[in-house]
PDB file of N, CA and C in Angstrom:
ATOM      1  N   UNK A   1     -36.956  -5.172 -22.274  1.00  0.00           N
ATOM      2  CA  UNK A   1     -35.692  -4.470 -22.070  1.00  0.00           C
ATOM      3  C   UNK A   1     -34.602  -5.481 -21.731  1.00  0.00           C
ATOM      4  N   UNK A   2     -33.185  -5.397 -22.230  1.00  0.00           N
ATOM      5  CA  UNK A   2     -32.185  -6.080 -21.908  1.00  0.00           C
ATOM      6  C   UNK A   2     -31.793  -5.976 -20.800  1.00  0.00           C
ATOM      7  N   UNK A   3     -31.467  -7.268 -20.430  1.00  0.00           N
ATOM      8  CA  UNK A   3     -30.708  -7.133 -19.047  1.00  0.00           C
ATOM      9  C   UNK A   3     -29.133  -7.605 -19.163  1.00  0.00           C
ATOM     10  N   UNK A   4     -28.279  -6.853 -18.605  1.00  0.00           N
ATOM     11  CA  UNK A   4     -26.802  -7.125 -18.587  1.00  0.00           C
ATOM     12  C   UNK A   4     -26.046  -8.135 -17.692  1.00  0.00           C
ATOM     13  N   UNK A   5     -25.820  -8.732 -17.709  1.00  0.00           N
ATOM     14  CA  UNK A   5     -24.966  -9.591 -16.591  1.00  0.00           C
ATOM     15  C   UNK A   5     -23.731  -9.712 -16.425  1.00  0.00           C
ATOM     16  N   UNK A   6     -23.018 -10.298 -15.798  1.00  0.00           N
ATOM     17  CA  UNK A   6     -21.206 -10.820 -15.584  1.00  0.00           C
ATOM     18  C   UNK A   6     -21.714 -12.443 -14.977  1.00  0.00           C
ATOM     19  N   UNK A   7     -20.575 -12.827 -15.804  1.00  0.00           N
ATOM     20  CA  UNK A   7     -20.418 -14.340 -15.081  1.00  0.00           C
ATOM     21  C   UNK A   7     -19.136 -14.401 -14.674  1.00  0.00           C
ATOM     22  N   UNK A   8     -18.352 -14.808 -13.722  1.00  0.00           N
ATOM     23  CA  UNK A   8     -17.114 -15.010 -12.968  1.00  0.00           C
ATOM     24  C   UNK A   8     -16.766 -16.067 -12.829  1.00  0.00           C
ATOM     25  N   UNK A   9     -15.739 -16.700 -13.118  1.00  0.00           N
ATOM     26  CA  UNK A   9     -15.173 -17.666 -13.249  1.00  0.00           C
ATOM     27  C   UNK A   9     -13.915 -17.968 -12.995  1.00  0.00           C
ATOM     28  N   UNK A  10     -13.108 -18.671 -12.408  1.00  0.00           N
ATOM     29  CA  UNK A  10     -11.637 -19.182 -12.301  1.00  0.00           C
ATOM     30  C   UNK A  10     -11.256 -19.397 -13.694  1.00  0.00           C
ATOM     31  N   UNK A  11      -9.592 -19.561 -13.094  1.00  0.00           N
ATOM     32  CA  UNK A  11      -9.142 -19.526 -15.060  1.00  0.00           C
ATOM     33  C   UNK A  11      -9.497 -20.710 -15.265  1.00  0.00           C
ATOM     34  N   UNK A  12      -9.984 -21.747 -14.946  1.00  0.00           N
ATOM     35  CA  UNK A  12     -10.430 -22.934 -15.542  1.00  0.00           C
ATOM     36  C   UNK A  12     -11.989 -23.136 -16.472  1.00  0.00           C
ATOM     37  N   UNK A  13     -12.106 -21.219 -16.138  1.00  0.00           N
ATOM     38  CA  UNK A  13     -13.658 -21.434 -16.499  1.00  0.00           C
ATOM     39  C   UNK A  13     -14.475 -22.563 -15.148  1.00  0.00           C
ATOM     40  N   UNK A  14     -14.171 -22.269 -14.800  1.00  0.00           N
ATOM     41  CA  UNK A  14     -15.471 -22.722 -13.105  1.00  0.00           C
ATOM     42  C   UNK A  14     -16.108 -21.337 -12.421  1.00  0.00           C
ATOM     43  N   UNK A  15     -17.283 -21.716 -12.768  1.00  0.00           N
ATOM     44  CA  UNK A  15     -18.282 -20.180 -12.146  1.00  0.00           C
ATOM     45  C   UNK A  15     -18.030 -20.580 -10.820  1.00  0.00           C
ATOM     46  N   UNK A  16     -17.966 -19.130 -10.373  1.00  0.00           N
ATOM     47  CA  UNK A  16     -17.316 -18.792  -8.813  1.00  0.00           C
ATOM     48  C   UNK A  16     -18.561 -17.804  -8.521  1.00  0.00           C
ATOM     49  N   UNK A  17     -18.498 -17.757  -7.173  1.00  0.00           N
ATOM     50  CA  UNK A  17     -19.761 -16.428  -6.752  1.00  0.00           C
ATOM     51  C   UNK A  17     -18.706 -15.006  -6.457  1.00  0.00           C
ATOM     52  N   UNK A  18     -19.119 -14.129  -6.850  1.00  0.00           N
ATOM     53  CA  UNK A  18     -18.263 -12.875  -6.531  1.00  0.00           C
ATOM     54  C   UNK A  18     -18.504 -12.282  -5.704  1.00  0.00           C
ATOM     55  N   UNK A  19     -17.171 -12.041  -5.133  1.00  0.00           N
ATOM     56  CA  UNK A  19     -16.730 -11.132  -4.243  1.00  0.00           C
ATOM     57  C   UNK A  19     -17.832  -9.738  -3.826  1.00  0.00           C
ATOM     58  N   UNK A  20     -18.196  -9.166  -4.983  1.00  0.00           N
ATOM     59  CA  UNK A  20     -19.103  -8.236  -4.479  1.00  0.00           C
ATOM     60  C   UNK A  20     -20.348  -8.134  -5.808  1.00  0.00           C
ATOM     61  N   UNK A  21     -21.252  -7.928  -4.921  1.00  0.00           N
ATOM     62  CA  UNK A  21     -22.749  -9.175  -6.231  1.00  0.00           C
ATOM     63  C   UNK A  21     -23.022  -7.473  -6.898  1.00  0.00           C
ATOM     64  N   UNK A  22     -22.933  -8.293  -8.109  1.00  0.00           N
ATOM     65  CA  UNK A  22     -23.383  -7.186  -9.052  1.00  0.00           C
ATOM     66  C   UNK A  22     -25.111  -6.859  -9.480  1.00  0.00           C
ATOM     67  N   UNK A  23     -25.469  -5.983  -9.525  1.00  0.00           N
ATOM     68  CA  UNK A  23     -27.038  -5.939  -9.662  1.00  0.00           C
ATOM     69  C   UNK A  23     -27.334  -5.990 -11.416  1.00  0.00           C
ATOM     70  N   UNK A  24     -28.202  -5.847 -11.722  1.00  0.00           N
ATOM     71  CA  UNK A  24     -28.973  -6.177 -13.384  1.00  0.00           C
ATOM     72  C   UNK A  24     -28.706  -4.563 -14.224  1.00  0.00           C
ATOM     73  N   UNK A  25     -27.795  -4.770 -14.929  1.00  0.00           N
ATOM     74  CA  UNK A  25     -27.785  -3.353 -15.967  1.00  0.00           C
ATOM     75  C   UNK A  25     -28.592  -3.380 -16.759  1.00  0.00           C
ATOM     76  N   UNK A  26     -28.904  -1.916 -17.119  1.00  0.00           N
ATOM     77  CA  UNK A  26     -29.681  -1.634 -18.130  1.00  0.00           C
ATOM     78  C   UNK A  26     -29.328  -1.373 -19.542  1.00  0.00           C
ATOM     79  N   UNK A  27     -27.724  -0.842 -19.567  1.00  0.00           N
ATOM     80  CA  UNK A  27     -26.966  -1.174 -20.429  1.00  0.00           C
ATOM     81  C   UNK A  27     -25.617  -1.339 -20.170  1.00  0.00           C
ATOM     82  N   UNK A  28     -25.072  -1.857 -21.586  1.00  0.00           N
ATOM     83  CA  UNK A  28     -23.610  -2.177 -21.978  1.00  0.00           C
ATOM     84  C   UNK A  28     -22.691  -1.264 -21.086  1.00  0.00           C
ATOM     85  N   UNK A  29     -23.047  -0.240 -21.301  1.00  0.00           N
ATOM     86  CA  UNK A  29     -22.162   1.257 -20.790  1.00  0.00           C
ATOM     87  C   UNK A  29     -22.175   0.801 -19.170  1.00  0.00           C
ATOM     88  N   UNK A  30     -23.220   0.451 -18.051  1.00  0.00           N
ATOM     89  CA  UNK A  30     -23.096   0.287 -17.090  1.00  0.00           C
ATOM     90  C   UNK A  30     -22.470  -0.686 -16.256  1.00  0.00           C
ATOM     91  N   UNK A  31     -23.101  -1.945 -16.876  1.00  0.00           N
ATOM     92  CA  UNK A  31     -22.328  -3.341 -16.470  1.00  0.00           C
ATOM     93  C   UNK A  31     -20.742  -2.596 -16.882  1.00  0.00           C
ATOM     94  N   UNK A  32     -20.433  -2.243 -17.467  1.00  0.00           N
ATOM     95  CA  UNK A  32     -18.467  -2.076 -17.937  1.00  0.00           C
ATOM     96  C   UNK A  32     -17.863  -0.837 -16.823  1.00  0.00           C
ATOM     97  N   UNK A  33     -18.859   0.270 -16.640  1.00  0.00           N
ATOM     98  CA  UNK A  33     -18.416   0.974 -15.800  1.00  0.00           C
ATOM     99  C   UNK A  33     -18.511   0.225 -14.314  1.00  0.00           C
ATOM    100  N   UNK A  34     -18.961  -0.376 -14.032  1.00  0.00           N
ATOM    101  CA  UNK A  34     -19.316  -1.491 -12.548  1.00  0.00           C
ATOM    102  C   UNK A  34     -18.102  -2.232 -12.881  1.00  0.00           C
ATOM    103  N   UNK A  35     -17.605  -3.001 -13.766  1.00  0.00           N
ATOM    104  CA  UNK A  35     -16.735  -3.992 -13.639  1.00  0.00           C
ATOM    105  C   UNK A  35     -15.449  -3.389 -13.355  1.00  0.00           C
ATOM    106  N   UNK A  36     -15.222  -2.085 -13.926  1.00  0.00           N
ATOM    107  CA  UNK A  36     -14.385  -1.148 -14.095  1.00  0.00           C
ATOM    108  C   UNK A  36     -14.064  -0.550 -12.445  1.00  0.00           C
ATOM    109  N   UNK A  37     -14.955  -0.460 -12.341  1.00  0.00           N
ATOM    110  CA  UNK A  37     -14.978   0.157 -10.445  1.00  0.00           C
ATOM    111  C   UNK A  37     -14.472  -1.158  -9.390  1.00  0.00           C
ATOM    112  N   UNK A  38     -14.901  -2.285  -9.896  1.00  0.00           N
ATOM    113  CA  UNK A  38     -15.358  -3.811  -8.248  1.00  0.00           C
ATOM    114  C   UNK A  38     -13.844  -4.754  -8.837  1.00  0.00           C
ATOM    115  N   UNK A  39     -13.186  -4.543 -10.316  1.00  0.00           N
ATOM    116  CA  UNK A  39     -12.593  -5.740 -10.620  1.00  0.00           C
ATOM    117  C   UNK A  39     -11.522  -6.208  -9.644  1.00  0.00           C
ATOM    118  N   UNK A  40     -10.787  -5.225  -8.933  1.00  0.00           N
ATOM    119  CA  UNK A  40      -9.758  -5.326  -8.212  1.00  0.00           C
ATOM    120  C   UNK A  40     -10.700  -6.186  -6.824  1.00  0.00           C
ATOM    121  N   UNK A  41     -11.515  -5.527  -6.231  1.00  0.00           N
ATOM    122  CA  UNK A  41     -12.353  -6.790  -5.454  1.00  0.00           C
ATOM    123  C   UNK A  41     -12.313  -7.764  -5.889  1.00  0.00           C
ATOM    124  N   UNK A  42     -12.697  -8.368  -7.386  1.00  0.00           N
ATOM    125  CA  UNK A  42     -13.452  -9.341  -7.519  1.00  0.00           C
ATOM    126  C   UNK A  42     -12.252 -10.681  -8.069  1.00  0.00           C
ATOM    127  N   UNK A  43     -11.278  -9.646  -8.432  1.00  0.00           N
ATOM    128  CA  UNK A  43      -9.954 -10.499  -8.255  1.00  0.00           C
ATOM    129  C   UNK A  43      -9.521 -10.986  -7.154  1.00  0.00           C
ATOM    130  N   UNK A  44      -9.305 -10.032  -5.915  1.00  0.00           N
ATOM    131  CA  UNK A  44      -9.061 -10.832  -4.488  1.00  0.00           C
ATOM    132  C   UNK A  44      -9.990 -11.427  -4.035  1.00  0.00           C
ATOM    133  N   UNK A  45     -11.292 -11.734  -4.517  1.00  0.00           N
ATOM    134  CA  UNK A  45     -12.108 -12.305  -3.753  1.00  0.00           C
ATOM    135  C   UNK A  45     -12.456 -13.897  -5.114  1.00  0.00           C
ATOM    136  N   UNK A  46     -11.072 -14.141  -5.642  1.00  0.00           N
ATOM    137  CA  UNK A  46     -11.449 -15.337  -6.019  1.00  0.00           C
ATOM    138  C   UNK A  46     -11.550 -15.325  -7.561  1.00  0.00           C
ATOM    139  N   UNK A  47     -12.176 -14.561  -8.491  1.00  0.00           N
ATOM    140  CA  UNK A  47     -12.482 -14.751  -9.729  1.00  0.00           C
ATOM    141  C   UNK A  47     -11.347 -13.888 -10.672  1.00  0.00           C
ATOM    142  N   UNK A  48     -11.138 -15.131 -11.574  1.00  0.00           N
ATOM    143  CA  UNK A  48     -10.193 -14.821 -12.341  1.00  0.00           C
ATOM    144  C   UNK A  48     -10.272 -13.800 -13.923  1.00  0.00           C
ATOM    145  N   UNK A  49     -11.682 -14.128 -14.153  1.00  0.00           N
ATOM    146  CA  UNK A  49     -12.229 -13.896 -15.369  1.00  0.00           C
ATOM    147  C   UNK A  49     -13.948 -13.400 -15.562  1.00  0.00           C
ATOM    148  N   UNK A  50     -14.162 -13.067 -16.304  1.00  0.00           N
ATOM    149  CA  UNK A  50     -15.327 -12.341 -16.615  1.00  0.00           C
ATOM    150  C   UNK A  50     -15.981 -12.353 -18.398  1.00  0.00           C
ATOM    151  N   UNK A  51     -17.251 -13.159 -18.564  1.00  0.00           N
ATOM    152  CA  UNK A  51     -17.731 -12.786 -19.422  1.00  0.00           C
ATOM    153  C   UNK A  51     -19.314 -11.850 -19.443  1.00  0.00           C
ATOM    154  N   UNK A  52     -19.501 -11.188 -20.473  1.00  0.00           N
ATOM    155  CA  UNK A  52     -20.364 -10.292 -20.355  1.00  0.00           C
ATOM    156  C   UNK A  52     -21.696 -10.728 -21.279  1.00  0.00           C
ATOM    157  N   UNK A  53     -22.924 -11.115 -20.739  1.00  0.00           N
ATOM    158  CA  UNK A  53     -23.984 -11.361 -21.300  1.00  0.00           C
ATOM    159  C   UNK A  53     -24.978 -10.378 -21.583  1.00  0.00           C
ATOM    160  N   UNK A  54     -25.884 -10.151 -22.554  1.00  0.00           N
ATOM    161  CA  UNK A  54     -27.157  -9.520 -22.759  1.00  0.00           C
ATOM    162  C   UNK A  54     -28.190 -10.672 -22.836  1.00  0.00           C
ATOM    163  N   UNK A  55     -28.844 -10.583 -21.722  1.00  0.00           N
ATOM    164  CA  UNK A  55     -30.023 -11.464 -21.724  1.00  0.00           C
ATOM    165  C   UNK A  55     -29.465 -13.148 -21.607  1.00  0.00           C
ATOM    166  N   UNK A  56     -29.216 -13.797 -22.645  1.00  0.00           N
ATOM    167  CA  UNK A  56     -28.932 -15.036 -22.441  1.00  0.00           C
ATOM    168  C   UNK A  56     -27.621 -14.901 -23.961  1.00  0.00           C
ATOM    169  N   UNK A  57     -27.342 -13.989 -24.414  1.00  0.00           N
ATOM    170  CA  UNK A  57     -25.895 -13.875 -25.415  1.00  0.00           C
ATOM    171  C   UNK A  57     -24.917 -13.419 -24.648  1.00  0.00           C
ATOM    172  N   UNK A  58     -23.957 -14.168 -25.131  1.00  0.00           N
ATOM    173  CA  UNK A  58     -22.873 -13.506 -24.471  1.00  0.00           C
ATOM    174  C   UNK A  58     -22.746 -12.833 -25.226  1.00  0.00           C
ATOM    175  N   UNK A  59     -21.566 -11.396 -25.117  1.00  0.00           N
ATOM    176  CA  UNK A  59     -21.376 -10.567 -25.598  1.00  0.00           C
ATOM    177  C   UNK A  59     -19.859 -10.946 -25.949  1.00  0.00           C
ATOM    178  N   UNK A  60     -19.154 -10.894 -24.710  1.00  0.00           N
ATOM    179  CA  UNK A  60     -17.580 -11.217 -25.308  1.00  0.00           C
ATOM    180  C   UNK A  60     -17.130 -11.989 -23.675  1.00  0.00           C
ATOM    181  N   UNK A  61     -15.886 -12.257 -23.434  1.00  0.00           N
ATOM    182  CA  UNK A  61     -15.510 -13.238 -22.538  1.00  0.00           C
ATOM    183  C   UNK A  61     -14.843 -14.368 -23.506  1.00  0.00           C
ATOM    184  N   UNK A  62     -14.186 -15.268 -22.503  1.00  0.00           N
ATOM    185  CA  UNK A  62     -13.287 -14.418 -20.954  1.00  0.00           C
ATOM    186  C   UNK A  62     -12.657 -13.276 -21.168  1.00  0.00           C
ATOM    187  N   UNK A  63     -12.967 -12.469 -20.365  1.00  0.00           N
ATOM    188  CA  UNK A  63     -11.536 -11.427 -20.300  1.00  0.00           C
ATOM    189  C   UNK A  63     -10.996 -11.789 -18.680  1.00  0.00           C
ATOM    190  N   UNK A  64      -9.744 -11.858 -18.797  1.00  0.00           N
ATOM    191  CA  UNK A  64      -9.067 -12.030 -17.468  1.00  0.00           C
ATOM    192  C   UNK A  64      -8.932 -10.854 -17.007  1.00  0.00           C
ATOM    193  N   UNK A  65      -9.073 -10.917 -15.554  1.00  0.00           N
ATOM    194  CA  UNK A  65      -9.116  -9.711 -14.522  1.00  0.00           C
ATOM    195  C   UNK A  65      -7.441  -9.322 -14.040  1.00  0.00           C
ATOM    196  N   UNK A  66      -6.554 -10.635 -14.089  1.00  0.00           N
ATOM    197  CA  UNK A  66      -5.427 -10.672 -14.196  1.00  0.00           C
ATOM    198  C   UNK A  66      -4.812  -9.125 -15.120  1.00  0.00           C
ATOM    199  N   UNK A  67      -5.209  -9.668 -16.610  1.00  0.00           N
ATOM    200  CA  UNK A  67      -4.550  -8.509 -17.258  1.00  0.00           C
ATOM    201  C   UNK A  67      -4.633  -7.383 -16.773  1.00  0.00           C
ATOM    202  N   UNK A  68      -5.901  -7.063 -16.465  1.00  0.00           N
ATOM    203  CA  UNK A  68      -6.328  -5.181 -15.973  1.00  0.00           C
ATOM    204  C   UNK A  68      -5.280  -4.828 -15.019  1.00  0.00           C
ATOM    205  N   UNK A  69      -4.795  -6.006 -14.259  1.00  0.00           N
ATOM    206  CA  UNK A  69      -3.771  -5.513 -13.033  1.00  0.00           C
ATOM    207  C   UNK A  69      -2.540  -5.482 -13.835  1.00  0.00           C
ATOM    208  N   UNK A  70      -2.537  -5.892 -14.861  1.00  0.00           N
ATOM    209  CA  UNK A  70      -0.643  -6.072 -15.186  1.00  0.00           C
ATOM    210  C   UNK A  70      -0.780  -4.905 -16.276  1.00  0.00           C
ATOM    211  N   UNK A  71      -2.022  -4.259 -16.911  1.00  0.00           N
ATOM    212  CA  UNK A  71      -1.910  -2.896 -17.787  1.00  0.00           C
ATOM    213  C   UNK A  71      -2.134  -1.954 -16.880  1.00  0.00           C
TER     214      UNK A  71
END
Protein backbone atom coordinates (compact mmCIF):
# COMPACT_ATOMS: atom_id res chain seq x y z
CA UNK A 1 0.00 0.00 0.00
CA UNK A 2 1.15 3.61 -0.74
CA UNK A 3 2.20 5.80 1.63
CA UNK A 4 1.71 9.68 1.25
CA UNK A 5 4.06 12.18 2.56
CA UNK A 6 4.85 16.18 2.62
CA UNK A 7 8.27 17.45 2.60
CA UNK A 8 8.65 21.19 3.89
CA UNK A 9 11.00 23.31 2.95
CA UNK A 10 12.11 27.11 2.97
CA UNK A 11 11.93 28.96 -0.27
CA UNK A 12 15.43 27.98 -0.80
CA UNK A 13 14.30 24.47 -0.90
CA UNK A 14 16.05 23.62 2.66
CA UNK A 15 13.97 20.82 4.43
CA UNK A 16 12.71 22.34 7.60
CA UNK A 17 10.84 20.17 10.36
CA UNK A 18 7.15 21.27 10.60
CA UNK A 19 5.39 23.07 12.67
CA UNK A 20 2.82 20.39 13.23
CA UNK A 21 4.09 16.58 12.21
CA UNK A 22 2.01 15.11 9.79
CA UNK A 23 1.21 11.30 10.09
CA UNK A 24 1.43 8.63 6.86
CA UNK A 25 -1.70 8.89 4.37
CA UNK A 26 -3.31 6.38 2.84
CA UNK A 27 -4.28 8.45 0.07
CA UNK A 28 -3.84 11.47 -2.24
CA UNK A 29 -7.33 12.75 -1.05
CA UNK A 30 -5.99 12.78 2.65
CA UNK A 31 -2.46 14.06 2.73
CA UNK A 32 -4.32 17.33 0.61
CA UNK A 33 -7.19 17.52 2.98
CA UNK A 34 -4.40 17.64 6.09
CA UNK A 35 -2.34 20.18 4.24
CA UNK A 36 -5.49 22.04 3.58
CA UNK A 37 -6.45 22.13 7.38
CA UNK A 38 -2.32 22.69 9.21
CA UNK A 39 -0.94 25.06 6.13
CA UNK A 40 -1.55 28.29 7.91
CA UNK A 41 0.44 26.55 11.00
CA UNK A 42 2.96 25.32 8.97
CA UNK A 43 3.59 28.67 7.40
CA UNK A 44 4.07 30.41 10.84
CA UNK A 45 5.98 27.78 12.06
CA UNK A 46 8.73 28.26 9.42
CA UNK A 47 8.02 26.37 6.09
CA UNK A 48 7.61 28.01 3.06
CA UNK A 49 6.74 25.27 0.63
CA UNK A 50 5.52 21.82 0.23
CA UNK A 51 6.07 18.91 -2.04
CA UNK A 52 3.88 15.88 -2.14
CA UNK A 53 5.34 12.28 -2.40
CA UNK A 54 3.83 8.68 -2.97
CA UNK A 55 6.20 6.35 -1.55
CA UNK A 56 9.54 7.65 -2.82
CA UNK A 57 7.79 9.80 -6.25
CA UNK A 58 7.09 12.89 -5.93
CA UNK A 59 3.91 13.77 -7.06
CA UNK A 60 4.08 17.58 -7.64
CA UNK A 61 6.01 20.42 -5.58
CA UNK A 62 7.00 23.06 -4.63
CA UNK A 63 3.86 24.57 -4.07
CA UNK A 64 4.33 27.66 -1.89
CA UNK A 65 2.26 28.00 1.21
CA UNK A 66 2.75 31.76 0.65
CA UNK A 67 0.28 31.69 -2.30
CA UNK A 68 -2.69 29.88 -0.35
CA UNK A 69 -2.49 33.04 1.94
CA UNK A 70 -2.49 35.66 -0.87
CA UNK A 71 -5.65 33.50 -2.82
Amino acid sequence: MAAWTWRFEKADGTEVQPAVEPEEFTTQGDAESWIGEYWKDLLAGGADQVHLFEDTTKIYGPMSLKEAQEA
